[in-house]
PDB file of N, CA and C in Angstrom:
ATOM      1  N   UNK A   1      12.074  11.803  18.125  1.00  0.00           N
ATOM      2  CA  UNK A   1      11.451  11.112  19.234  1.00  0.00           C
ATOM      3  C   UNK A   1      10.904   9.774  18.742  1.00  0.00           C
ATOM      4  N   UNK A   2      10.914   8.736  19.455  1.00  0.00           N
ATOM      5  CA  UNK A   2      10.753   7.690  18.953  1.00  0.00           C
ATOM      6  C   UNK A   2       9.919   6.868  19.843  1.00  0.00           C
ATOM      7  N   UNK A   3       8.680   6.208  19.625  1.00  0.00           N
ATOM      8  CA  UNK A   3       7.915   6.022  21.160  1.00  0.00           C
ATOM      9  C   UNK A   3       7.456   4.465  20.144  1.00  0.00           C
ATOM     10  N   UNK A   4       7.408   3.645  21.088  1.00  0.00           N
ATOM     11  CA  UNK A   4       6.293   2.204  20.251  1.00  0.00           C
ATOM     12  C   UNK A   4       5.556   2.182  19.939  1.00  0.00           C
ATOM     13  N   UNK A   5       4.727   1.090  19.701  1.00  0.00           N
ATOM     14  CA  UNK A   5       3.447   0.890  19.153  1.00  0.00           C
ATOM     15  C   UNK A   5       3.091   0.665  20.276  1.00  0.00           C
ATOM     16  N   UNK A   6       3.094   0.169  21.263  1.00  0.00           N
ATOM     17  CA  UNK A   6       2.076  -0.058  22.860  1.00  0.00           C
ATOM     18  C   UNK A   6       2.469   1.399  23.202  1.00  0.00           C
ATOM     19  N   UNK A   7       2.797   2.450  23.621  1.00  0.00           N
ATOM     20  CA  UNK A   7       2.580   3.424  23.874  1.00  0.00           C
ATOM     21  C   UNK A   7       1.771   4.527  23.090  1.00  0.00           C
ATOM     22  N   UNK A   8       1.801   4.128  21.552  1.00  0.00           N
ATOM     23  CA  UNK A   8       0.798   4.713  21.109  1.00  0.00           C
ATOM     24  C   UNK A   8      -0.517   4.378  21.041  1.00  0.00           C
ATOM     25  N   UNK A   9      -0.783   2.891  21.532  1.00  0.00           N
ATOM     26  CA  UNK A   9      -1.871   2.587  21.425  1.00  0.00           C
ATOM     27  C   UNK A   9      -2.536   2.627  22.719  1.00  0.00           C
ATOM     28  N   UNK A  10      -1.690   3.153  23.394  1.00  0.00           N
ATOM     29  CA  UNK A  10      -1.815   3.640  24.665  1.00  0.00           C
ATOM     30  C   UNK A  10      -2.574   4.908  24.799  1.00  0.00           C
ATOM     31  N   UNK A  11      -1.510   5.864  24.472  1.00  0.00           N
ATOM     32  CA  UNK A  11      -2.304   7.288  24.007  1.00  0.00           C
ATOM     33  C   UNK A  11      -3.579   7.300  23.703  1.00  0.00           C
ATOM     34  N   UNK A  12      -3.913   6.184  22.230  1.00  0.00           N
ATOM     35  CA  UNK A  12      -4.975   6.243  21.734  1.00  0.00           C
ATOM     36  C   UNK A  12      -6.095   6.208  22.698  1.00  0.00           C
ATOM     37  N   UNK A  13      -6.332   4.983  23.157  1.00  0.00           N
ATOM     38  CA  UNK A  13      -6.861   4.424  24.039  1.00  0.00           C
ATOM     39  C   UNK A  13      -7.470   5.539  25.577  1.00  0.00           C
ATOM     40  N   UNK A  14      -6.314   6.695  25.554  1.00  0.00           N
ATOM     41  CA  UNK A  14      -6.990   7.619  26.638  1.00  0.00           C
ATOM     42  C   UNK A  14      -7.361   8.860  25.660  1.00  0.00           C
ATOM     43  N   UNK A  15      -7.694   8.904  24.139  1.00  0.00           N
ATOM     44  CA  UNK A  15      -8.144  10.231  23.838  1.00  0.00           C
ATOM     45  C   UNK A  15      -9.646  10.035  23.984  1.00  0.00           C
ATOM     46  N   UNK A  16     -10.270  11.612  23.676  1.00  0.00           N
ATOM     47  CA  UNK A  16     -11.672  11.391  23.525  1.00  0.00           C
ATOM     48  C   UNK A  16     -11.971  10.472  22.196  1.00  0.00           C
ATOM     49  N   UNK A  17     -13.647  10.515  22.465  1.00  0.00           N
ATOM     50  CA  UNK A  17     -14.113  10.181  21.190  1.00  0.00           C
ATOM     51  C   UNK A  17     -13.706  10.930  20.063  1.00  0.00           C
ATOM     52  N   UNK A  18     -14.304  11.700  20.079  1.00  0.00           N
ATOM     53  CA  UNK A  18     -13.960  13.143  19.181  1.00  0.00           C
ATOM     54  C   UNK A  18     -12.766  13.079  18.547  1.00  0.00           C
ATOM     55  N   UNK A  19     -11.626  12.880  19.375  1.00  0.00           N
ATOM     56  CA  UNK A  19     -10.498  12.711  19.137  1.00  0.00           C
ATOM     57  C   UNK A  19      -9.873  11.219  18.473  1.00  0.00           C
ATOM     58  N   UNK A  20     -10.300  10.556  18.551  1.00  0.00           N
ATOM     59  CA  UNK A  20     -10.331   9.294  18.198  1.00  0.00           C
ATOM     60  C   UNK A  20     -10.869   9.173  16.900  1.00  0.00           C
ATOM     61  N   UNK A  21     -12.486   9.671  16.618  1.00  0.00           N
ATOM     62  CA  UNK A  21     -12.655   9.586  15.222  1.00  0.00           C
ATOM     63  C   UNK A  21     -11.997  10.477  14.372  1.00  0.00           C
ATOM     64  N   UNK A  22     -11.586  11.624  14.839  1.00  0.00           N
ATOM     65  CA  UNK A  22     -10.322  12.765  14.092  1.00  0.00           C
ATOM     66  C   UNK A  22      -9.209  11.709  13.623  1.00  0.00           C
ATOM     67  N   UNK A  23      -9.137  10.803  14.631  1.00  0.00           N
ATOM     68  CA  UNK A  23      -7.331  10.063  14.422  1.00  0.00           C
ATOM     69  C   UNK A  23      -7.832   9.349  13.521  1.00  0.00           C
ATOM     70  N   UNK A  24      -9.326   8.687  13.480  1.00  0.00           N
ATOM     71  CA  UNK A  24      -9.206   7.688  12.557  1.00  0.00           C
ATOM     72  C   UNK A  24      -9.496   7.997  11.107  1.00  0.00           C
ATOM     73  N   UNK A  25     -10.172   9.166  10.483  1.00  0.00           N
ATOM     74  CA  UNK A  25     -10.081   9.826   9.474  1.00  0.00           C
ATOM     75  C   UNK A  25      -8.704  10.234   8.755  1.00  0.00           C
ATOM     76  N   UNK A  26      -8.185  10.506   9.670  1.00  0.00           N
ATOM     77  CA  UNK A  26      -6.554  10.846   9.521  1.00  0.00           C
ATOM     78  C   UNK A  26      -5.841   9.631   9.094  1.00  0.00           C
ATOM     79  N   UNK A  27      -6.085   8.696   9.595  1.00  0.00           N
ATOM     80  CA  UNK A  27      -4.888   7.520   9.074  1.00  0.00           C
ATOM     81  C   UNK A  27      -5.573   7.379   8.323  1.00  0.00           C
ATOM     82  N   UNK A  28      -6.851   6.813   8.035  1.00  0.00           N
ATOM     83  CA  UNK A  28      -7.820   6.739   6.672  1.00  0.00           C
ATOM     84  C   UNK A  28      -7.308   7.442   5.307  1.00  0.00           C
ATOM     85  N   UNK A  29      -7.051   8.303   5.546  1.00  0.00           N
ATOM     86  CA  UNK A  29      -6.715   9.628   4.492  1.00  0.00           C
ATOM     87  C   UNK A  29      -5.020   9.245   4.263  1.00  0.00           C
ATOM     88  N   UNK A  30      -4.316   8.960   5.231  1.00  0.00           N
ATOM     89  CA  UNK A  30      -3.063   8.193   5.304  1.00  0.00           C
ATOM     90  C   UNK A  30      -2.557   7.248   4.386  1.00  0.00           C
ATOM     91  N   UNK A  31      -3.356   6.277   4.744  1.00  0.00           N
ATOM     92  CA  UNK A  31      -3.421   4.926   4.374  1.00  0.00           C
ATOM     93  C   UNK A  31      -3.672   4.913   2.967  1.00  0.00           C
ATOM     94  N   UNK A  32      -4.691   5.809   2.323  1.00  0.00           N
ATOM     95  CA  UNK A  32      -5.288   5.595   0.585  1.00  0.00           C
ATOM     96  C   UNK A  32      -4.241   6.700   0.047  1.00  0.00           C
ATOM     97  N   UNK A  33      -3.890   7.815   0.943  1.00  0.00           N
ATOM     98  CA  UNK A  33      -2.529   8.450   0.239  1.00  0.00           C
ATOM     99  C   UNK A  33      -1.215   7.292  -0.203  1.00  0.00           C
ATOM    100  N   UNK A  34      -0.891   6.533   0.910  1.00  0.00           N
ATOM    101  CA  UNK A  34       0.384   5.523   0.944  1.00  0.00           C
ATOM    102  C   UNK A  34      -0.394   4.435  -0.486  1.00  0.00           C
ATOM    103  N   UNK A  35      -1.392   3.953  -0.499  1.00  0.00           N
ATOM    104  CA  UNK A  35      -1.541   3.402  -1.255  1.00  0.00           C
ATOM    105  C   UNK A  35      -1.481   3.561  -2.620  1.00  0.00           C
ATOM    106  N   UNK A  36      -1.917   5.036  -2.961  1.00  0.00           N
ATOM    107  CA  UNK A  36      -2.405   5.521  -3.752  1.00  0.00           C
ATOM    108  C   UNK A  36      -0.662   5.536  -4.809  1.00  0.00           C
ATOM    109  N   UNK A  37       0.137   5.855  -3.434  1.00  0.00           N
ATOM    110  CA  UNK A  37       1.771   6.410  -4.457  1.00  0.00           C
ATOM    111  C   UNK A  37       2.407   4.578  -4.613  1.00  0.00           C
ATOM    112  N   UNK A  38       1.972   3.601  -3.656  1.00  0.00           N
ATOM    113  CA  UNK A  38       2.523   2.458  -4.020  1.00  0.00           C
ATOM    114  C   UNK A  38       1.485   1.776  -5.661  1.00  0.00           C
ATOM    115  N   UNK A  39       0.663   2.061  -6.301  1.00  0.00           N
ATOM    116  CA  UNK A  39      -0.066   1.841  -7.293  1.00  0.00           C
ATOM    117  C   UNK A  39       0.879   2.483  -8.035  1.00  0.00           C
ATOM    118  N   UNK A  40       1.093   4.002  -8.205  1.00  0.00           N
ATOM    119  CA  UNK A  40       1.614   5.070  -8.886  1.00  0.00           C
ATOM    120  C   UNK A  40       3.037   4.484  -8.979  1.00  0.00           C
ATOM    121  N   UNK A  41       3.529   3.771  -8.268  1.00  0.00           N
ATOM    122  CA  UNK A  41       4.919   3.396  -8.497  1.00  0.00           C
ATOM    123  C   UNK A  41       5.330   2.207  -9.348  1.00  0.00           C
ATOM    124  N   UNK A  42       4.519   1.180  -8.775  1.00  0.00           N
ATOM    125  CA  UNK A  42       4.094  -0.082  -9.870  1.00  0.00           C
ATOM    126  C   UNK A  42       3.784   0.587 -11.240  1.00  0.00           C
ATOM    127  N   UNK A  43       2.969   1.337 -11.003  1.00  0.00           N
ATOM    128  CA  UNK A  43       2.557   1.972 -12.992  1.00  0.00           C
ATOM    129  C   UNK A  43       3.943   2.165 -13.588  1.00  0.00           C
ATOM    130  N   UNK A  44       4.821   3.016 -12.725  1.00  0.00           N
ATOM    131  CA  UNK A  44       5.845   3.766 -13.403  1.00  0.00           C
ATOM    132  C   UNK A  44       6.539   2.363 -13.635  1.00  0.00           C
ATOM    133  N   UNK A  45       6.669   1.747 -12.629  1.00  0.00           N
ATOM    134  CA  UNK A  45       7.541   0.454 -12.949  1.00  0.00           C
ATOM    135  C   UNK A  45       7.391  -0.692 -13.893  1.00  0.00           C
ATOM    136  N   UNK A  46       5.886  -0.546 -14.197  1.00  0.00           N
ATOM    137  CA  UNK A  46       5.034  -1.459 -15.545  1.00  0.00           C
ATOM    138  C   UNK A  46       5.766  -0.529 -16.830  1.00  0.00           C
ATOM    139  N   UNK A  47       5.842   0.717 -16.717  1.00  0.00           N
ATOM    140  CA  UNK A  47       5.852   1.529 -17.998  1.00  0.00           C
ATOM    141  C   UNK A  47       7.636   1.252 -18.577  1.00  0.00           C
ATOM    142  N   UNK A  48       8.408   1.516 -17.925  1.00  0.00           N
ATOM    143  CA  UNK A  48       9.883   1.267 -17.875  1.00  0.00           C
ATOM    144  C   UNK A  48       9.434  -0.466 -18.254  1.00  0.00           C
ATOM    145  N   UNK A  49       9.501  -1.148 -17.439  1.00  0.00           N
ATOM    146  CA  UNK A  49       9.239  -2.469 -18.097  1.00  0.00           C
ATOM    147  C   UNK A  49       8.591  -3.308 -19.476  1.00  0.00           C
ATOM    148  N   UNK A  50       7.660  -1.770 -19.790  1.00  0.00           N
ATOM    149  CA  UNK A  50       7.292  -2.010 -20.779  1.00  0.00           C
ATOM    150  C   UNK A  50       8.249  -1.743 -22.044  1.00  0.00           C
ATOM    151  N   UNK A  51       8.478  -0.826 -22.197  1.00  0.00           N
ATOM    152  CA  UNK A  51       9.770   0.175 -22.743  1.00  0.00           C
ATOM    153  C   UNK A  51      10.763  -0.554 -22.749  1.00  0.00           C
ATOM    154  N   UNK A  52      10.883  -1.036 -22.283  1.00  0.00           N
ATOM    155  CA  UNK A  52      12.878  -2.011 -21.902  1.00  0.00           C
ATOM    156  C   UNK A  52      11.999  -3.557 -22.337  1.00  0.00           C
ATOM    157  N   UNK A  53      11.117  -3.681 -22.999  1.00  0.00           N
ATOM    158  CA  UNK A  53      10.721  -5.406 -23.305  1.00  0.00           C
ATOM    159  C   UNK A  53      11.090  -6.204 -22.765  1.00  0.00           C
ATOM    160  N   UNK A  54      10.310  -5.977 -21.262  1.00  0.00           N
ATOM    161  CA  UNK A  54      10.592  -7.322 -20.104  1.00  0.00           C
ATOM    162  C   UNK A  54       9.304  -7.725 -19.748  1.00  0.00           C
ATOM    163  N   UNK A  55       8.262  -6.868 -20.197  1.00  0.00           N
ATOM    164  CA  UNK A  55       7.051  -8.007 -20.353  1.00  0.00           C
ATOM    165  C   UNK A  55       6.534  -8.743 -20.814  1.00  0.00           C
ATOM    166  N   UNK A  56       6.002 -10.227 -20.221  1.00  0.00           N
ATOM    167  CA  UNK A  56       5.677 -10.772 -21.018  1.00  0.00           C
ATOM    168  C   UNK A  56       4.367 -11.492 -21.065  1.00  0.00           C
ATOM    169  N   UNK A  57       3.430 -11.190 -22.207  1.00  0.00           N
ATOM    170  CA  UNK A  57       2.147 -11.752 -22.211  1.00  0.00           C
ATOM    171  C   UNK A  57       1.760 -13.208 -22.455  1.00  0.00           C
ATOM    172  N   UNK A  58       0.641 -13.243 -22.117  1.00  0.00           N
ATOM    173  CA  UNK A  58      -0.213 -14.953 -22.521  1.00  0.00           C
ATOM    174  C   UNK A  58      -1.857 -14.989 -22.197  1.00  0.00           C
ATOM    175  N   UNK A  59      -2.030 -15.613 -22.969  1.00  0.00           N
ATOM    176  CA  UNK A  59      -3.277 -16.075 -23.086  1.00  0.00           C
ATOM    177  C   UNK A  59      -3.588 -17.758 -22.424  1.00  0.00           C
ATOM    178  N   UNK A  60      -2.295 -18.312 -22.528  1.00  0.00           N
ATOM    179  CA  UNK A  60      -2.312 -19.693 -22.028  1.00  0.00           C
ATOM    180  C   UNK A  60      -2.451 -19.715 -20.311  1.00  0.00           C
ATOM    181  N   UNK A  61      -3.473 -20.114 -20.236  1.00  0.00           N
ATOM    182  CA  UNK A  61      -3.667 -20.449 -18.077  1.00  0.00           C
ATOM    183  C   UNK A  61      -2.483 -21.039 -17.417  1.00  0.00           C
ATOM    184  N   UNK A  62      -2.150 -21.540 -18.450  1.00  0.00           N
ATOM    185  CA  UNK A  62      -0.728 -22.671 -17.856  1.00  0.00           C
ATOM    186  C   UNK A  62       0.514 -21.744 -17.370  1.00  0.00           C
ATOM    187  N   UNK A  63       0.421 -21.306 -18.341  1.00  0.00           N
ATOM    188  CA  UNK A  63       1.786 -20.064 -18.554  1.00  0.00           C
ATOM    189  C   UNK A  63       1.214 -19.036 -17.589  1.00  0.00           C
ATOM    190  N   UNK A  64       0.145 -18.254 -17.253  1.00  0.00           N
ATOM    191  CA  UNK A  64      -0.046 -17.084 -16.574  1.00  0.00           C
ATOM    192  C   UNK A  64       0.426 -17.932 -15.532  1.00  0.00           C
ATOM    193  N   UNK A  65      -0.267 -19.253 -15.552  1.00  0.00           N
ATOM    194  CA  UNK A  65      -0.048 -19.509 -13.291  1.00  0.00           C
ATOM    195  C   UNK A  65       1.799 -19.842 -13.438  1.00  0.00           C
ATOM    196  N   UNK A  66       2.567 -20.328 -14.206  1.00  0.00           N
ATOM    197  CA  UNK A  66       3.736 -20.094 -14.112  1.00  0.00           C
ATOM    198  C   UNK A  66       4.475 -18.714 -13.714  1.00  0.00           C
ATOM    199  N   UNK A  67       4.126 -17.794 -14.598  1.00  0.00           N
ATOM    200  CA  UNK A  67       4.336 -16.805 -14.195  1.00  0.00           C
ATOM    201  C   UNK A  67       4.241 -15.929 -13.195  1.00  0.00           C
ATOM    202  N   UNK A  68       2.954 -16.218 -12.349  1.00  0.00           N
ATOM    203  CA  UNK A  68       2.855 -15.960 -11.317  1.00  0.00           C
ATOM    204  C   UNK A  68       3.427 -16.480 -10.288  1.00  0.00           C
ATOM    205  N   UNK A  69       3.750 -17.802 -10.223  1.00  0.00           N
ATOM    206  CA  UNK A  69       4.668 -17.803  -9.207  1.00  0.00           C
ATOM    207  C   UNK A  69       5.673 -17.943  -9.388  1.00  0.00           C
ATOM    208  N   UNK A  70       6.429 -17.330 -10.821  1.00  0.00           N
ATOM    209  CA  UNK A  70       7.633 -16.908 -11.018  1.00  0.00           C
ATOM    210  C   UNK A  70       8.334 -16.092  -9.574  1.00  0.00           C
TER     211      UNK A  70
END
């Protein structure tokens, strides 16, 4: 089933309170889960990167801001 975002914010919009702060705990808990595995994935992806010597360090300001907008 596949419904939009204006129909869900629709829904929202006619639950109770009650129900509303339930929903919003819920995506809360959502949201730091999703985050939590996109951190966990970067790590894994720092660690392989590390391992395969494709990182590369500095101490020079010049070079970090290069790198960054590598």
């Amino acid at each position: 089933m596949s419904v939009n975002f204006a129909t869900v914010v629709e829904y929202v919009h006619n639950l109770s309170y009650h129900e509303k702060s339930q929903l919003r705990e819920l995506l809360e808990k959502d949201l730091i889960e999703e985050r939590r595995e996109e951190i966990y994935q970067n790590y894994r992806l720092s660690q392989q990167q590390h391992r395969d010597n494709l990182l590369e360090f500095s101490s020079d300001m010049n070079r970090l801001e290069e790198m960054l907008n590598d």
